[in-house]
Protein backbone atom coordinates (compact mmCIF):
# COMPACT_ATOMS: atom_id res chain seq x y z
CA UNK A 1 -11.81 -14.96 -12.73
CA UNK A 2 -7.99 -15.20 -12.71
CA UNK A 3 -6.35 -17.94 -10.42
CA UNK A 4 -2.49 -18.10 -9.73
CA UNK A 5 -0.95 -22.21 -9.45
CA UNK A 6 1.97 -22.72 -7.66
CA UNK A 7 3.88 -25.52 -7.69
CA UNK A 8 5.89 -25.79 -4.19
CA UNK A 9 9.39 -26.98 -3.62
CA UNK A 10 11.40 -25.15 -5.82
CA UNK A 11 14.22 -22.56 -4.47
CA UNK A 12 14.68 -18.94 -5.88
CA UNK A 13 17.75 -17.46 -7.08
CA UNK A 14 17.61 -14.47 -9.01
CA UNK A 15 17.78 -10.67 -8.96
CA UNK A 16 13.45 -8.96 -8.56
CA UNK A 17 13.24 -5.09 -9.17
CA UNK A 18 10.95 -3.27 -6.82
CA UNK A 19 8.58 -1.67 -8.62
CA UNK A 20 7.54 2.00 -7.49
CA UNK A 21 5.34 2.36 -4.07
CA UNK A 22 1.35 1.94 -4.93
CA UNK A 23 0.18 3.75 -1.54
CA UNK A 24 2.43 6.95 -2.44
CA UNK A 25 1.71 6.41 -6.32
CA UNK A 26 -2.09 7.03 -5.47
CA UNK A 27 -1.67 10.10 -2.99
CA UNK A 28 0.94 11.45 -5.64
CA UNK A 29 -1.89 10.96 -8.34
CA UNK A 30 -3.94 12.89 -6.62
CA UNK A 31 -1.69 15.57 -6.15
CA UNK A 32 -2.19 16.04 -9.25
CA UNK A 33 -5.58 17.94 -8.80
CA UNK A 34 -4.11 20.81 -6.91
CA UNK A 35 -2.80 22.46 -10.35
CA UNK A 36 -3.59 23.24 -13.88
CA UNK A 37 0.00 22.34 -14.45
CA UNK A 38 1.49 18.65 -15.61
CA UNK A 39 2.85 16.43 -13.64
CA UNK A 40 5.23 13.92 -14.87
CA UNK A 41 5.32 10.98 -12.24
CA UNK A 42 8.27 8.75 -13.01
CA UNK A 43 9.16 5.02 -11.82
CA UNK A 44 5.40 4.26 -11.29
CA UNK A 45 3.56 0.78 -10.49
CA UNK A 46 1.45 -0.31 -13.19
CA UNK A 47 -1.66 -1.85 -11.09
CA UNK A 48 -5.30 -2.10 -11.07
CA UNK A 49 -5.52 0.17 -8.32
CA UNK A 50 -3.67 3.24 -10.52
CA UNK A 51 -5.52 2.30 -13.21
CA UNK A 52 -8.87 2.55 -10.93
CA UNK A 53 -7.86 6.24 -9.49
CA UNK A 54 -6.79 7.27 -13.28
CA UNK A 55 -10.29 6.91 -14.32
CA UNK A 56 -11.71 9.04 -11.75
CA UNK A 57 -8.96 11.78 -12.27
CA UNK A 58 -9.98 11.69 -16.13
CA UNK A 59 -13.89 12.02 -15.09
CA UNK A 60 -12.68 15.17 -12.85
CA UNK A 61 -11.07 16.53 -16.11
CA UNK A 62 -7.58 15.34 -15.75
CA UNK A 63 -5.57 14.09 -19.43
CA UNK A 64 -3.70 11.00 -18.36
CA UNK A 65 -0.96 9.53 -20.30
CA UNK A 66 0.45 6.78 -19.94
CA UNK A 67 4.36 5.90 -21.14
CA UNK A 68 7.93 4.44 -20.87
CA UNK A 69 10.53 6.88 -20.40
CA UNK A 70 14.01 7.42 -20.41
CA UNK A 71 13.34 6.65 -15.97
CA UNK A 72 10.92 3.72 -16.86
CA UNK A 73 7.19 3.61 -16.19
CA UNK A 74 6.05 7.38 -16.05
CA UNK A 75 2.36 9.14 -15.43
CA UNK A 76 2.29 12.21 -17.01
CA UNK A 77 -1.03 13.93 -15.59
CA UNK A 78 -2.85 17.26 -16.97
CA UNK A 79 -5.49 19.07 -14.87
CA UNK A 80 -6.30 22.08 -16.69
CA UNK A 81 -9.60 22.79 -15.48
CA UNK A 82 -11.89 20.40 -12.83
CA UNK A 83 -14.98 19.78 -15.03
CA UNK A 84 -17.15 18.81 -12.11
CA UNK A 85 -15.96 18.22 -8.40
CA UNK A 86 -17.84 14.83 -7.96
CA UNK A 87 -16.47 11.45 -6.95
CA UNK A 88 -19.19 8.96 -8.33
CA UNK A 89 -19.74 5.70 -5.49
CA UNK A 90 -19.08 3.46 -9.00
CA UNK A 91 -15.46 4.60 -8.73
CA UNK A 92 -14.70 5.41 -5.49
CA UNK A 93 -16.01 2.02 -3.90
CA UNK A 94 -13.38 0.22 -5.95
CA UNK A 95 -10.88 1.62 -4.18
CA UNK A 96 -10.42 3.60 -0.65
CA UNK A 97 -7.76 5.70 -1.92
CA UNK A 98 -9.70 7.02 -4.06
CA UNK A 99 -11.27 9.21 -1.34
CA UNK A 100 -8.46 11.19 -1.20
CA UNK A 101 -9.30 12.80 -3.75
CA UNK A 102 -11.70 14.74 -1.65
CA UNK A 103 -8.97 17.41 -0.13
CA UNK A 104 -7.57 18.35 -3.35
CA UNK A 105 -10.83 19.24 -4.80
CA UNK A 106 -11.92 21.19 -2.18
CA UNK A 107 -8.84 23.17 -1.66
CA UNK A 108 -8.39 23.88 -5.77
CA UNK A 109 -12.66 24.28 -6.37
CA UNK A 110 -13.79 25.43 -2.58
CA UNK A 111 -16.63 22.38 -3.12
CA UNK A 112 -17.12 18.48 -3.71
CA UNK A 113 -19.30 15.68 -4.03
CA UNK A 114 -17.38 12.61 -2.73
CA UNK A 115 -18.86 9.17 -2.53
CA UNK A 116 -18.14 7.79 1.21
CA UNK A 117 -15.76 4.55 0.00
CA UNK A 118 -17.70 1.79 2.38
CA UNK A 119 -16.83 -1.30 3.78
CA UNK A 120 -13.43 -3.06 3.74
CA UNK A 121 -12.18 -6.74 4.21
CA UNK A 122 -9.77 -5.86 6.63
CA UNK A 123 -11.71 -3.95 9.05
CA UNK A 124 -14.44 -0.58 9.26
CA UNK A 125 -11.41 1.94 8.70
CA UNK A 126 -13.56 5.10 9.15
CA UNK A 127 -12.27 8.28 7.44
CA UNK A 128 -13.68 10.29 10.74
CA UNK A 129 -10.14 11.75 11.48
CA UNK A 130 -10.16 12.93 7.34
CA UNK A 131 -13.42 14.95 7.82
CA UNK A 132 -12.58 16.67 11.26
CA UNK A 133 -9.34 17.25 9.61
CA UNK A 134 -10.64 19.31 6.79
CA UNK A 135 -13.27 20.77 8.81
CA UNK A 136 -10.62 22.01 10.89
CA UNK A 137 -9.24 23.66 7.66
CA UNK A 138 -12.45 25.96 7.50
CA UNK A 139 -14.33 23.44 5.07
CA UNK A 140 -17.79 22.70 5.90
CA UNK A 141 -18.97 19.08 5.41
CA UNK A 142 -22.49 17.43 4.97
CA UNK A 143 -23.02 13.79 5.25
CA UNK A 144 -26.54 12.20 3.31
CA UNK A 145 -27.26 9.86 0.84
CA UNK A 146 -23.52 8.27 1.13
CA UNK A 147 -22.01 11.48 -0.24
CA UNK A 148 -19.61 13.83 1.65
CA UNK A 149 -20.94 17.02 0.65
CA UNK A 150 -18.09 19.74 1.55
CA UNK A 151 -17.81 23.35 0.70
CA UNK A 152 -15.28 25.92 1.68
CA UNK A 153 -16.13 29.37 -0.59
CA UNK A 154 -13.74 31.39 0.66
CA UNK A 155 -11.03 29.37 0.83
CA UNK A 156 -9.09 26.37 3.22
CA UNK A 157 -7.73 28.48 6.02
CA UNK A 158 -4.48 26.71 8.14
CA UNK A 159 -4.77 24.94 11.83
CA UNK A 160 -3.20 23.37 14.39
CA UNK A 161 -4.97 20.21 14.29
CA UNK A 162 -3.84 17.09 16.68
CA UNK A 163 -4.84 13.58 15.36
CA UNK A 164 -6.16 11.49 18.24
CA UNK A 165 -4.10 8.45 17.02
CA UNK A 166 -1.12 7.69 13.67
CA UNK A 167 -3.39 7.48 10.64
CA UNK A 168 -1.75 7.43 7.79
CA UNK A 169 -4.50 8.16 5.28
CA UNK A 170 -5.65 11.25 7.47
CA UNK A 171 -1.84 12.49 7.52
CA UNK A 172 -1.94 12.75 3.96
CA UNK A 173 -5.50 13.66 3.18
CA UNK A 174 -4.98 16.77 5.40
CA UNK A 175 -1.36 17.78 3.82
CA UNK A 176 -3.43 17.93 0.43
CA UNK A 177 -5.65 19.80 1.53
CA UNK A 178 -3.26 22.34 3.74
CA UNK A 179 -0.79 23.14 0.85
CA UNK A 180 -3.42 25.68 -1.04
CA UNK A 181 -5.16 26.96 2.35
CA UNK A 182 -4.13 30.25 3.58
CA UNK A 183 -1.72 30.52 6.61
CA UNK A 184 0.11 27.82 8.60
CA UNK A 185 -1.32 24.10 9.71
CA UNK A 186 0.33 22.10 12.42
CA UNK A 187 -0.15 18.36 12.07
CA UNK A 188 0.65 16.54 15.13
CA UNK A 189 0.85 13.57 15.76
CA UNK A 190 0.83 12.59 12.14
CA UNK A 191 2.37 9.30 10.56
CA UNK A 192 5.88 9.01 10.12
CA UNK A 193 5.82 6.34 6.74
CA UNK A 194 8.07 6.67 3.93
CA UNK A 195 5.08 7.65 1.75
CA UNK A 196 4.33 10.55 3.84
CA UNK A 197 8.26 11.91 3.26
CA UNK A 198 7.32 11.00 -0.79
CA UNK A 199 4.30 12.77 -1.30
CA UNK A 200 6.17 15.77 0.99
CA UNK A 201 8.55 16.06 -1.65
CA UNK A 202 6.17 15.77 -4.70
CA UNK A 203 4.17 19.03 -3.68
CA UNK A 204 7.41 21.03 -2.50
CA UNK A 205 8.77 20.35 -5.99
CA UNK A 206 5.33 21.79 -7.13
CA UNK A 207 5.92 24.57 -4.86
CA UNK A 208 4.22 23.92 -1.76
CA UNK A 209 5.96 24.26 1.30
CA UNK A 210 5.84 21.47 3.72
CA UNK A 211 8.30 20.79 6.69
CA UNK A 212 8.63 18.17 9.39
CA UNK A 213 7.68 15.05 7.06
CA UNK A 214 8.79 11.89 8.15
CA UNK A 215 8.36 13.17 11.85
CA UNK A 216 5.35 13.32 14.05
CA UNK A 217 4.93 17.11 13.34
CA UNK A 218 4.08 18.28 10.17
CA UNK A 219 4.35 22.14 9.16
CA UNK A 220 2.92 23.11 6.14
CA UNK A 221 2.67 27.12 5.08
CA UNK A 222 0.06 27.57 2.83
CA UNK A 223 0.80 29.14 -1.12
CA UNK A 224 -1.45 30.70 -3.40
CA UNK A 225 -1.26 28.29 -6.15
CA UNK A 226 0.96 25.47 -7.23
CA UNK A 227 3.48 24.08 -10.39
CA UNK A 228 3.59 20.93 -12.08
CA UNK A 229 7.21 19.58 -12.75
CA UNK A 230 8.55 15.72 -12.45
CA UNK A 231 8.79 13.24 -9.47
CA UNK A 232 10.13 10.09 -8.85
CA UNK A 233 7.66 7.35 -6.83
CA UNK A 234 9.87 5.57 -3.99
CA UNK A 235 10.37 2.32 -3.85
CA UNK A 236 7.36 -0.12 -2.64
CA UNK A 237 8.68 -0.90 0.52
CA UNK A 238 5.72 -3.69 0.93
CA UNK A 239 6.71 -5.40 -2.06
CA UNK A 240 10.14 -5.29 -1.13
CA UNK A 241 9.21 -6.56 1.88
CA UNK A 242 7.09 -9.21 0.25
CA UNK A 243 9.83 -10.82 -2.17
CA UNK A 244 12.12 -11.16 1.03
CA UNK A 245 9.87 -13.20 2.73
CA UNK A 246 9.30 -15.45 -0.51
CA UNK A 247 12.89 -15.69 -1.01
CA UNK A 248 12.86 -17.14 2.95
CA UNK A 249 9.91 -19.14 2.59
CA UNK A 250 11.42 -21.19 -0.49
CA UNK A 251 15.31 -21.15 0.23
CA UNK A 252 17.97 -19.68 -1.89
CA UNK A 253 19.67 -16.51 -2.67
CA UNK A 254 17.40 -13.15 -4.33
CA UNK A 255 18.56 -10.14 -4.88
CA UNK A 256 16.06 -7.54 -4.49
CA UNK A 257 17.07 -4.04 -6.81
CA UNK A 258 15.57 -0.76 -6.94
CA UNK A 259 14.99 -0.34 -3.50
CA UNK A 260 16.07 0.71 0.22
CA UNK A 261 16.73 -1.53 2.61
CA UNK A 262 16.08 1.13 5.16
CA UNK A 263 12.79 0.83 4.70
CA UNK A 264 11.70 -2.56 6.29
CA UNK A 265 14.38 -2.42 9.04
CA UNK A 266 11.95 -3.64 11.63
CA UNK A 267 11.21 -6.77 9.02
CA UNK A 268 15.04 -7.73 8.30
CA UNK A 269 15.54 -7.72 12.30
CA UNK A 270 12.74 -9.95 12.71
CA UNK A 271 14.03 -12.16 9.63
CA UNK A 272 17.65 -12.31 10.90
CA UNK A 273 15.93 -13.10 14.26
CA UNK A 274 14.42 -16.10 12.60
CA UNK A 275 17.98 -17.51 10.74
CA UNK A 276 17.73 -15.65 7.37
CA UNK A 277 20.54 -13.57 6.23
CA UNK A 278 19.94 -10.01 5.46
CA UNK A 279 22.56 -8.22 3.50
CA UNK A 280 22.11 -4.44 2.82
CA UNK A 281 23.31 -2.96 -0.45
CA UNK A 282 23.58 -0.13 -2.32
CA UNK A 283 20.31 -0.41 -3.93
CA UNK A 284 18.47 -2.38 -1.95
CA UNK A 285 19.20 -6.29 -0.56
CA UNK A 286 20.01 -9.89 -0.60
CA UNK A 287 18.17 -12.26 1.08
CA UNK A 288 19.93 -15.64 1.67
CA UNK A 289 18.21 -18.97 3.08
CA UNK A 290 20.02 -22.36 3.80
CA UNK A 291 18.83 -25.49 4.33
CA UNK A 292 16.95 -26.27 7.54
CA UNK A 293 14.06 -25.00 9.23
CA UNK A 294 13.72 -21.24 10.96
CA UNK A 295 13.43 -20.49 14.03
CA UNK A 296 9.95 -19.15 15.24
CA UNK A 297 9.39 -15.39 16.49
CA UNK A 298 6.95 -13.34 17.72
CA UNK A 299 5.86 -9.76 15.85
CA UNK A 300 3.35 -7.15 16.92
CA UNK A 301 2.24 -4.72 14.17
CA UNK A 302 2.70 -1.02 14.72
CA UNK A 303 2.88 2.13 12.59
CA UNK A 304 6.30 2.77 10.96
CA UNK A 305 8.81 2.24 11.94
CA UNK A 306 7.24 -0.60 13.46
CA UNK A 307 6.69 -4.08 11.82
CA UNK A 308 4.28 -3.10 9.06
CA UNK A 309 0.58 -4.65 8.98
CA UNK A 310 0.87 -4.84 5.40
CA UNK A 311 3.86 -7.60 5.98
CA UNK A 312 1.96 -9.21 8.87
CA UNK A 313 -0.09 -11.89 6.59
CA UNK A 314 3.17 -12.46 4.54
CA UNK A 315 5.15 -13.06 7.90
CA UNK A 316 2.53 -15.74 9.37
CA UNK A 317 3.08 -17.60 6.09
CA UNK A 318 6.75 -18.03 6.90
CA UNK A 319 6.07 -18.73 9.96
CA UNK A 320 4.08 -21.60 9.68
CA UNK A 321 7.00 -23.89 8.91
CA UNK A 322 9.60 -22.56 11.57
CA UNK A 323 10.17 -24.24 14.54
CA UNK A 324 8.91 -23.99 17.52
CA UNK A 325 5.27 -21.51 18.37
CA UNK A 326 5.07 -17.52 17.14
CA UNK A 327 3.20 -15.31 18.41
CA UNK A 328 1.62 -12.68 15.85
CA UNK A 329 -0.23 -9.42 17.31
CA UNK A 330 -2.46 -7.27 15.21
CA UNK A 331 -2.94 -3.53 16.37
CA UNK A 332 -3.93 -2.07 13.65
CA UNK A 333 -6.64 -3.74 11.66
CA UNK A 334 -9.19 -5.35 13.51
CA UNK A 335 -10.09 -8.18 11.01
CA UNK A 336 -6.30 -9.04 9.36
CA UNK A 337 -6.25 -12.31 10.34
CA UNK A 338 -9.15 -13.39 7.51
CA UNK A 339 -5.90 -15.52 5.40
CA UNK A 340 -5.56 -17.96 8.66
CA UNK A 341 -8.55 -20.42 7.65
CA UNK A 342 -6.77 -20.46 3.94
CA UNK A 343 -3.53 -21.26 5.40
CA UNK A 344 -5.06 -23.85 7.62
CA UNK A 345 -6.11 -25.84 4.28
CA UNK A 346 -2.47 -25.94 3.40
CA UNK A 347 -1.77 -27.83 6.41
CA UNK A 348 -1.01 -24.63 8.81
CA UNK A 349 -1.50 -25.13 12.51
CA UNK A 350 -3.09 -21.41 13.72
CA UNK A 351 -5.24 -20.30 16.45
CA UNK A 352 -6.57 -16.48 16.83
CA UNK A 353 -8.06 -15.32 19.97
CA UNK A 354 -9.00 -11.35 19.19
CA UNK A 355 -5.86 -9.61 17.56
CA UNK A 356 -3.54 -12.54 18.44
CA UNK A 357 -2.87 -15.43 16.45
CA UNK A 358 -0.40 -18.45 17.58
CA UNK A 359 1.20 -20.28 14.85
CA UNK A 360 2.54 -23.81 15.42
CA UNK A 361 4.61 -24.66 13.51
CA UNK A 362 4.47 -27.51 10.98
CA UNK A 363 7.10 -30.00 8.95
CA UNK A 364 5.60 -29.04 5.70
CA UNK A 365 2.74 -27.67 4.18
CA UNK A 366 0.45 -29.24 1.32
CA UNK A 367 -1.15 -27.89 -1.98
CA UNK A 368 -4.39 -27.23 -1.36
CA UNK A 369 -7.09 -25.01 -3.93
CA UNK A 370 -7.01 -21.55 -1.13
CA UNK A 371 -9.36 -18.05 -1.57
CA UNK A 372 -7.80 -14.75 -1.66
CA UNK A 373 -9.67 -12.60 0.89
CA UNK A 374 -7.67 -8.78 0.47
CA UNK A 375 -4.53 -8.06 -1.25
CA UNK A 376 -1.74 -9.09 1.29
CA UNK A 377 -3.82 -11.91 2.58
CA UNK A 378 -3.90 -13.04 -0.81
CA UNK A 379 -0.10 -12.99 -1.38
CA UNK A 380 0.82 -14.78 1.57
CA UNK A 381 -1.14 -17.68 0.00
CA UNK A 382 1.46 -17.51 -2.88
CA UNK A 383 4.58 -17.52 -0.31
CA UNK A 384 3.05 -20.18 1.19
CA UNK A 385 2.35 -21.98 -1.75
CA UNK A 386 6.02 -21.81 -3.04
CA UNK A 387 7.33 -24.17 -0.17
CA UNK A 388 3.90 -26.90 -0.04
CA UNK A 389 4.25 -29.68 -1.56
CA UNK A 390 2.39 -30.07 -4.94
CA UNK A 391 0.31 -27.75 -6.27
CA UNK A 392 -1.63 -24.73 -4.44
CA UNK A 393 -3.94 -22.95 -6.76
CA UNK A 394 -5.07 -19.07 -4.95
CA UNK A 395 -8.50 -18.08 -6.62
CA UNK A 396 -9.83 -14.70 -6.78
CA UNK A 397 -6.07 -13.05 -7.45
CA UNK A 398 -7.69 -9.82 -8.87
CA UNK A 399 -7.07 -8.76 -5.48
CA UNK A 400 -3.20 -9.48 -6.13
CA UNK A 401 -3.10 -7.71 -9.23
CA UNK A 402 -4.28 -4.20 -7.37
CA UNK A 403 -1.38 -4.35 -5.68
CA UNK A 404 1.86 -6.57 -7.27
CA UNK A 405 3.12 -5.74 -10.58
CA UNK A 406 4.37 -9.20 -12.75
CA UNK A 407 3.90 -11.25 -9.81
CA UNK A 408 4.25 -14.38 -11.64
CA UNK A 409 7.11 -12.74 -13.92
CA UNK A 410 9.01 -11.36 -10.93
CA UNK A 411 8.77 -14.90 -9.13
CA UNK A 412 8.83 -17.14 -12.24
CA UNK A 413 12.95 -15.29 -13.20
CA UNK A 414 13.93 -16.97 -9.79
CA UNK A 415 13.16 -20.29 -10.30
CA UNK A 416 9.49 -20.63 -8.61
CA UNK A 417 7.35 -23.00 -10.59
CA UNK A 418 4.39 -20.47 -11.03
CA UNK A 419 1.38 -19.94 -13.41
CA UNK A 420 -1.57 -17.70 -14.09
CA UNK A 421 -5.08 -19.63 -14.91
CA UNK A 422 -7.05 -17.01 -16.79
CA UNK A 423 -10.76 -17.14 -16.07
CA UNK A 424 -13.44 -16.02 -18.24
CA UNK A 425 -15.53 -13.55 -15.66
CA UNK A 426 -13.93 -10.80 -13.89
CA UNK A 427 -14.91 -9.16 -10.18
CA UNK A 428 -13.90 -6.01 -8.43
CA UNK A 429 -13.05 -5.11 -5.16
């Protein structure tokens, strides 16, 4: 198994591209299913997680290419006929997205066999609110033997359906599902992320006809059948998010490209907050750090445009150096706060009580050998890592590489002093 080694102390200084999102890469994958036509997805993320979700599209009869084109990574994706409407347990439990899947098939095939994705690291995260939202669609949906067993023979029909709280996942599961079913569907109170906006886009350029993205009502007017053209993935706003907080965590100036700064509002507030400067720019931002130590603040997670959970682990790592005590709240995820033992080794002074953890913060943190327990849990070991002294080695990074493209590439142009340790076995998530 791969390990990343970081060797702390040293500033960055550089310009990191943000690579294209990974949660609206996978949604926009399976997008794909919906027609027999191509789909040419442009400035996508090359991670294990794509690769994951373009196996299972290939076993549901999909041709997947993969290229560089004249825009960069691209995806081009071919569906010309679903050779069997079942989502094996193998393939789906490596990766939750891969669920979503489920909508798509049943709104292009009127049935499918979908392997319930189990467990997670970070918490149950039940796909409850995905089911009631395509049974509200007209589909009808067996559970046994850790299947979803759905049908729908005549056809998705629209709804008004009202989601009970933000889920993200069930905002876009349902808007797959909604674009081929006859008549209108009213999502309310549905998410309001960036991603949501994306994959709104993606099926209007393929002919669907969705309104209200980006808001908390979604209107979508069902069509008959649907095109295949090209789309651009947004910006990651997580990673983006992600190298900022490096960049404060070791000092210096990075410039982060190929992104919107936009996005993470709620994050720069909270890092200018803390004494790092946030400049905006055309496309994206510059993170500046002097010399000194931050100032400690509080965050509470929230859904977008709130500060994002995905950032939360990252934040605590920066954290643990600034002065004074922070106070981090977790509403989202009800076991996120799995990284504080790992950061503790480094040196970090943490206590959690429920969703709350208060960070102390320390003069310095020190190397330590630290476990990688999910994917952002596992990067906020590396931010920490780049200001401890010595070396910190982060085992089990196969959970990085679902989710950060050239990690140690992107870092590595700035300055940081940072290896990968290949291993000879391999696990999955």
């Amino acid at each position: 198994m791969d390990r990343i080694a970081i060797i702390g102390g040293a500033e960055l200084n550089g310009t990191i591209p943000i690579s294209g999102a990974k949660n609206s890469a996978l949604k926009l994958m399976a997008a794909s299913l919906l027609t027999d036509q191509p789909v040419r997805l442009t400035n996508m993320p090359r991670l294990a997680d794509t690769k994951f979700l373009g196996r299972l599209l290939q076993r549901l009869g999909a041709e997947l290419i993969e290229q560089d084109g004249a825009d960069g990574p691209e995806t081009l994706l071919h569906t010309p006929e679903i050779l069997g409407a079942i989502a094996p347990y193998d393939l789906v439990r490596q990766m939750r997205a891969s669920f979503n899947v489920l909508g798509p098939l049943i709104a292009r095939t009127g049935h499918a066999k979908v392997s319930l994705p189990g467990g997670c690291t970070i918490g149950a995260r039940p796909v409850d609110l995905h089911l009631k939202a395509l049974e509200a669609l007209g589909a009808t949906i067996d559970l046994h033997d850790g299947y979803v067993f759905a049908q729908a023979p005549r056809g998705l029909r629209g709804a008004e359906i009202t989601f009970p709280f933000v889920s993200v996942g069930a905002t876009e599961h349902a808007m797959l599902a909604a674009v081929l079913a006859e008549g209108v569907t009213v999502l309310h109170n549905s998410a309001c992320e960036p991603e949501i906006g994306d994959l709104a886009d993606c099926l209007n350029m393929m002919g669907a006809k969705v309104e209200g993205a980006g808001t908390s009502i979604v209107t979508i007017t069902g069509v008959a059948r649907l095109g295949g053209g090209s789309h651009a993935v947004i910006a990651d706003r997580i990673e983006t998010g992600t190298y900022a907080l490096a960049a404060a965590m070791a000092g210096g100036e990075v410039r982060l490209t190929n992104t919107r700064s936009d996005f993470n509002q709620a994050l720069s507030d909270k890092l200018i907050e803390a004494g790092v400067s946030v400049t905006p720019t055309a496309d994206g931002m510059i993170i500046r750090r002097g010399p000194g130590r931050l100032k400690a603040v509080n965050i509470d997670t929230t859904p977008y445009p709130g500060f994002a959970t995905d950032l939360q682990a990252q934040f605590m790592a920066l954290m643990t150096t600034a002065e004074g005590e922070s106070v981090i709240r977790e509403t989202i995820f009800e076991n996120r706060f799995m990284h504080v033992p790992e950061l503790a080794r480094l040196g970090a002074d943490i206590s959690v009580h429920g969703g709350e953890a208060r960070v102390r913060g320390v003069e310095r943190l020190n190397g330590a050998q630290v476990m990688a327990t999910d994917l952002r849990a596992s990067v906020s070991l590396v931010i920490a890592g780049l200001a401890a002294k010595g070396e910190t080695v982060v085992n089990r990074v196969y959970h990085l590489d679902r989710g950060f493209e050239r990690l140690e590439e992107k870092l590595g142009a700035c300055g940081a002093n940072v290896r990968r340790i290949k291993g000879s076995g391999s696990e999955e998530d």
